[in-house]
N, C-alpha and C. Protein backbone atom coordinates (compact mmCIF):
# COMPACT_ATOMS: atom_id res chain seq x y z
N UNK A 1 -27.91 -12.16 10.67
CA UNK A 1 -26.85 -11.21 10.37
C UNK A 1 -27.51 -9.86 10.07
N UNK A 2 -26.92 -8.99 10.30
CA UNK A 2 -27.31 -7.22 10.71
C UNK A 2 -27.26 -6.85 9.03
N UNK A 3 -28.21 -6.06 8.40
CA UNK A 3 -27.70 -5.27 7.39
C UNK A 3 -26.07 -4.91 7.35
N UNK A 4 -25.58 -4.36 8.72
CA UNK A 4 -24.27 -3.93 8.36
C UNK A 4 -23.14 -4.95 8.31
N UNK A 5 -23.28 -6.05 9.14
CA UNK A 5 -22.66 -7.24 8.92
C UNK A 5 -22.51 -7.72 7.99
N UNK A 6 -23.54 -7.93 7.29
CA UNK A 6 -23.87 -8.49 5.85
C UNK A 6 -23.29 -7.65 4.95
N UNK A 7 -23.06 -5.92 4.92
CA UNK A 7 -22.47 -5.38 4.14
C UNK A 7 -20.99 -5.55 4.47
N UNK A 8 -20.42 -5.57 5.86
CA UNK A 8 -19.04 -5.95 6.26
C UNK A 8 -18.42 -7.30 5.20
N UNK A 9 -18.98 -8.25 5.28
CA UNK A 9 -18.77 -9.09 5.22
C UNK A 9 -18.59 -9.17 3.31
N UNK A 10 -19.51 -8.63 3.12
CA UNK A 10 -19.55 -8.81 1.09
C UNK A 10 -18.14 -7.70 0.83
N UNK A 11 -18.21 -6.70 1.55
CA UNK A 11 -16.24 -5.78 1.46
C UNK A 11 -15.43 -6.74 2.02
N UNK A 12 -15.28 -7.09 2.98
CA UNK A 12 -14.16 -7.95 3.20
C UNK A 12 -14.27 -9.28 1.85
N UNK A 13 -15.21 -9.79 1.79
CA UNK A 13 -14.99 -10.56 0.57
C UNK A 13 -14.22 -10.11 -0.57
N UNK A 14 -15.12 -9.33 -0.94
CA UNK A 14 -14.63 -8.20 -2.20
C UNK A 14 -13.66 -8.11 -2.62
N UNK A 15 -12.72 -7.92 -1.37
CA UNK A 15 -10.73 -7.46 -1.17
C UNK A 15 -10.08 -8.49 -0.99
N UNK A 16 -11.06 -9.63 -0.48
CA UNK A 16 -10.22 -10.89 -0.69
C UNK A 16 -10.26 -11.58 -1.92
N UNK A 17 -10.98 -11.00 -2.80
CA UNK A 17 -10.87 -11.89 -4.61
C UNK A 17 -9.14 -11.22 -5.39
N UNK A 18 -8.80 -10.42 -4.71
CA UNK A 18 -7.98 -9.71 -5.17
C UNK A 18 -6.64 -10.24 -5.35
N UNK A 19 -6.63 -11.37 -3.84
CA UNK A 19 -5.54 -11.92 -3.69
C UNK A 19 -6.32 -13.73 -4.17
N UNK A 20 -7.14 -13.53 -5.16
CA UNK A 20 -7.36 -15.04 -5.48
C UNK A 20 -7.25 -15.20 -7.33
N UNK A 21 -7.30 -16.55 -7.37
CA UNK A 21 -7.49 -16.64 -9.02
C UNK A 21 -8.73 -16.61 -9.45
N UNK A 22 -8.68 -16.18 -10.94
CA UNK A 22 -10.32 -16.07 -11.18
C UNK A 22 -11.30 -17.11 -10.73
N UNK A 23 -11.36 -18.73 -10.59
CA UNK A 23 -12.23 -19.56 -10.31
C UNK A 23 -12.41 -19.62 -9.01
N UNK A 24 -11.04 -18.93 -8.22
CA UNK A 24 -11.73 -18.98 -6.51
C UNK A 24 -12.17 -17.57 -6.31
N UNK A 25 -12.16 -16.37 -7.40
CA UNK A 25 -13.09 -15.37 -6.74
C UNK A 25 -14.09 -15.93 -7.05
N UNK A 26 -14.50 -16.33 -8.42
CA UNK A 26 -16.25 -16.50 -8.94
C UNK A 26 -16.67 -17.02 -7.64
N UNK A 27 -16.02 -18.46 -6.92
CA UNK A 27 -16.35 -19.18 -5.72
C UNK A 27 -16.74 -18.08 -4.82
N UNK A 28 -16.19 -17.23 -4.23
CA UNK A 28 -16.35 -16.16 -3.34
C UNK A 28 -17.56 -15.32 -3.81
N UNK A 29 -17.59 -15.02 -5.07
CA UNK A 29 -19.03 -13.69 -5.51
C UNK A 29 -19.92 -14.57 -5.74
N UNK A 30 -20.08 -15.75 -6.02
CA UNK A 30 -21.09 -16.66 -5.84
C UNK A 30 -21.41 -17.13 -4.89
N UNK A 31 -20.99 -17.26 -3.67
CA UNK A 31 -21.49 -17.06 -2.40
C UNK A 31 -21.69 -15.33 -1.80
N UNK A 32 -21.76 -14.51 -2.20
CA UNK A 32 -22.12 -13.32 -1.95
C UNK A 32 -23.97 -12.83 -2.42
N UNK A 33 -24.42 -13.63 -3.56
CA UNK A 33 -25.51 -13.34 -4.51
C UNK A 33 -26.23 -13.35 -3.21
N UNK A 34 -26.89 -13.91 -2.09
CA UNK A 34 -27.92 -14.04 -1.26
C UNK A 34 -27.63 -12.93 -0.05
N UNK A 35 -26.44 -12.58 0.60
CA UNK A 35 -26.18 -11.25 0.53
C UNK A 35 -26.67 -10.23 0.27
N UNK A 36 -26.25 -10.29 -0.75
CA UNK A 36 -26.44 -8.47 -1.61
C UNK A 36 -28.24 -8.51 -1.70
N UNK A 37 -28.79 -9.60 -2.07
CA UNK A 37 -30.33 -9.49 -2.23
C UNK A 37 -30.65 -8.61 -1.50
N UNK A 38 -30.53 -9.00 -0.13
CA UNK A 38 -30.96 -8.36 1.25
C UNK A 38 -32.02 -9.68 1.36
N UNK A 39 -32.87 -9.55 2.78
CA UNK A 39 -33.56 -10.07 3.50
C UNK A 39 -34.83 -9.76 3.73
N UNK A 40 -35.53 -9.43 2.75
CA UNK A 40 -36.47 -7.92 2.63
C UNK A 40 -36.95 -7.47 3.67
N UNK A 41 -36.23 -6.90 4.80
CA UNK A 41 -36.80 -6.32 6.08
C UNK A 41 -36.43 -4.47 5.29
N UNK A 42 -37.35 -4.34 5.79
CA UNK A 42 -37.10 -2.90 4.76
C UNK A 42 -36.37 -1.92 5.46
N UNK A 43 -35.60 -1.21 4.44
CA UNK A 43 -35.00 0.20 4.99
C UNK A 43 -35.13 1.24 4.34
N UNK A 44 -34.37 2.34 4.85
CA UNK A 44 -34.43 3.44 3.98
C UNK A 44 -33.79 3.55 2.27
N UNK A 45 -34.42 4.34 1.78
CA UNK A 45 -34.29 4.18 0.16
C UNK A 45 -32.62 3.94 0.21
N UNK A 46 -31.97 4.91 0.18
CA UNK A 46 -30.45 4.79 0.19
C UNK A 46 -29.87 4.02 0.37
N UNK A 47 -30.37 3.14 1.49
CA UNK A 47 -29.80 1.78 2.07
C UNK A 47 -29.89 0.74 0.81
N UNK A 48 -31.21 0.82 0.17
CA UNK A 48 -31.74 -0.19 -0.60
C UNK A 48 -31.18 -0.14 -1.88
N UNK A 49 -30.82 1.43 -2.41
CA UNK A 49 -30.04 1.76 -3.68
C UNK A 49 -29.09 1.30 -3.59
N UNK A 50 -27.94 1.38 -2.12
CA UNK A 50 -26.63 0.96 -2.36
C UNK A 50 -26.76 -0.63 -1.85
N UNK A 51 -27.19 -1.30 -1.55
CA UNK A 51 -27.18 -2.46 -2.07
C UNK A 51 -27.90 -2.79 -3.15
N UNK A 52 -28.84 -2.60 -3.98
CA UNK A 52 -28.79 -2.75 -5.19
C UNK A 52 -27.20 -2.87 -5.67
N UNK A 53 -26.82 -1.38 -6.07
CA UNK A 53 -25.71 -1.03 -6.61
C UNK A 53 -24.79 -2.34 -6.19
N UNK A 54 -24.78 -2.54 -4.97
CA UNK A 54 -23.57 -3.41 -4.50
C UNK A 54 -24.00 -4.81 -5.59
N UNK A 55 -24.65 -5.40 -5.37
CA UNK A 55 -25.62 -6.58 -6.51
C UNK A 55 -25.24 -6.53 -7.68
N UNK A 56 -25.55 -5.25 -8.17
CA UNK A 56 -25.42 -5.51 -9.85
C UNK A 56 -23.78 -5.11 -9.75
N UNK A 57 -22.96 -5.01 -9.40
CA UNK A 57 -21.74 -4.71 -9.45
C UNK A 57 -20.98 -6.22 -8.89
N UNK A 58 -21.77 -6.48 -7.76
CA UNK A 58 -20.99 -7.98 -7.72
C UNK A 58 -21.55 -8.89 -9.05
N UNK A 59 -22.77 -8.42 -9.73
CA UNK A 59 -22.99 -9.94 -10.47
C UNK A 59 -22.05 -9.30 -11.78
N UNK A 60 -22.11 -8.23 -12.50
CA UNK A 60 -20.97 -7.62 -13.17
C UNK A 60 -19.75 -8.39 -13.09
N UNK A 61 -19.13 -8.27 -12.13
CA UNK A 61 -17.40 -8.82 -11.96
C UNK A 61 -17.75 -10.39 -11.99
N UNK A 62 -19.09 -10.99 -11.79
CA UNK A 62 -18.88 -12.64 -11.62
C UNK A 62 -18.84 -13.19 -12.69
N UNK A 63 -19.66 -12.06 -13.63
CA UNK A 63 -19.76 -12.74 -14.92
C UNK A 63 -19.13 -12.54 -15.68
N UNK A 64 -18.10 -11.12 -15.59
CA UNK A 64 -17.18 -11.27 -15.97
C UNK A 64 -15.67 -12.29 -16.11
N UNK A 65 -15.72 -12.74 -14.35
CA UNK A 65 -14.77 -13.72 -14.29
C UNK A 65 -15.35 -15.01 -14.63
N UNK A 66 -16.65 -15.18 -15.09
CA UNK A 66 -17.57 -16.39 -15.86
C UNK A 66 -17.24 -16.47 -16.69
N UNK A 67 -17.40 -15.51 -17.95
CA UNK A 67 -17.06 -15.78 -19.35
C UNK A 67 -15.68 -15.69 -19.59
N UNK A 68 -14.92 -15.95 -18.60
CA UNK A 68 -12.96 -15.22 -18.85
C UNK A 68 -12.60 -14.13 -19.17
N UNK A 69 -13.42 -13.30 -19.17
CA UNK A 69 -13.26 -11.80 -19.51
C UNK A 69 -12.52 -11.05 -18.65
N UNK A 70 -11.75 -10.22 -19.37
CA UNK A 70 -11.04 -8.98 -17.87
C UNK A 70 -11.87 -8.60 -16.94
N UNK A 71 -11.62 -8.78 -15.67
CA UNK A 71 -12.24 -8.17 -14.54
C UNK A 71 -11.94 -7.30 -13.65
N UNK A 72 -10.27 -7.04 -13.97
CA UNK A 72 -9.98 -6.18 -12.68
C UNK A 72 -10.27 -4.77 -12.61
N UNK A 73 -11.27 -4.39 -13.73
CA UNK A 73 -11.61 -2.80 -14.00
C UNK A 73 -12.86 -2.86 -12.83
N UNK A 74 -13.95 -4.05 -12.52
CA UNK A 74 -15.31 -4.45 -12.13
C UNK A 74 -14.53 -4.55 -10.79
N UNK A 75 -13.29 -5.20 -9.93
CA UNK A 75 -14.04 -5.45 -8.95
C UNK A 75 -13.54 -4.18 -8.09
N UNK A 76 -12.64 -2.76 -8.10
CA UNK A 76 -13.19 -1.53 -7.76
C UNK A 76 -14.57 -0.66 -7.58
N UNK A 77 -15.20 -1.27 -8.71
CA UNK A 77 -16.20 -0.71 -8.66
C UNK A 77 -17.38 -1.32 -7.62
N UNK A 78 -17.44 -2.75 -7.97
CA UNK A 78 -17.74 -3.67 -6.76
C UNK A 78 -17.51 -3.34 -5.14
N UNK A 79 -16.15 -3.01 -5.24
CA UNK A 79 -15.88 -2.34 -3.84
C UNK A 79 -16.15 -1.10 -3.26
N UNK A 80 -16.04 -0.49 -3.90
CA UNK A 80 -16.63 1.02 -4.12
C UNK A 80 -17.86 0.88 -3.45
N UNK A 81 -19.11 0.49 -4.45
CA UNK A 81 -20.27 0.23 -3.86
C UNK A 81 -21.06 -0.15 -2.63
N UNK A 82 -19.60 -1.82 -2.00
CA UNK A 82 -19.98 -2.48 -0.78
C UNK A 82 -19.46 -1.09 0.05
N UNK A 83 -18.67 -0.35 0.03
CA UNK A 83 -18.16 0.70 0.94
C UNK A 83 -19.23 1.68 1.15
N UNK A 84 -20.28 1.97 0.15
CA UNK A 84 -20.83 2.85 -0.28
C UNK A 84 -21.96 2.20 0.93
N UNK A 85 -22.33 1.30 0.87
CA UNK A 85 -23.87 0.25 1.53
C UNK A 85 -23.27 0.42 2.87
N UNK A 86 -22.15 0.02 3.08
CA UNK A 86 -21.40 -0.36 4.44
C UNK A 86 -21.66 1.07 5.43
N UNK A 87 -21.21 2.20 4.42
CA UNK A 87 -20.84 3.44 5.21
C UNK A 87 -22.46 3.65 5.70
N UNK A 88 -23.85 3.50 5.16
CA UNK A 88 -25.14 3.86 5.58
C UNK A 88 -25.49 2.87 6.40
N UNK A 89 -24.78 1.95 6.51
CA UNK A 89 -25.66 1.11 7.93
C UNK A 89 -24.58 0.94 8.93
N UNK A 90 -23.45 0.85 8.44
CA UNK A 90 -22.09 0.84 9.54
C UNK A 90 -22.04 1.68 10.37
């Protein structure tokens, strides 16, 4: 899978927790963690910041919907980010 695929794919996730309950998003952002890592084929810094960003923003909202905590402030920001990764390799 392409850097940009891989970022396609963690946004379309993203927008689909929206229409789920908290235990089937965690299901969804817990299959995202190997994702967001990346694959360490290297890219440009920017590329690598906004997936960072995308990472700590998906593990943010997981653990939020982990401990039962409010999440719906986290997963905008979550999305935000995958848009952010998406737009430099898309």
């Amino acid at each position: 899978m392409s850097e940009g695929e891989m970022a396609q794919h963690v946004l379309q996730c993203l927008r689909q927790t929206e229409l789920t309950d908290p235990k089937s998003a965690l299901g969804i952002l817990n299959g995202l963690v190997g994702l967001v890592q990346g694959d360490g084929t290297p890219h440009s810094f920017e590329v690598d910041e906004a997936r960072a960003s995308t990472f700590m923003a998906v593990c943010e909202y997981a653990k939020a919907l982990h401990r039962g905590q409010p999440a719906d402030a986290l997963r905008p920001a979550a999305i935000e980010a995958a848009e952010k990764w998406q737009s430099l390799v898309g």
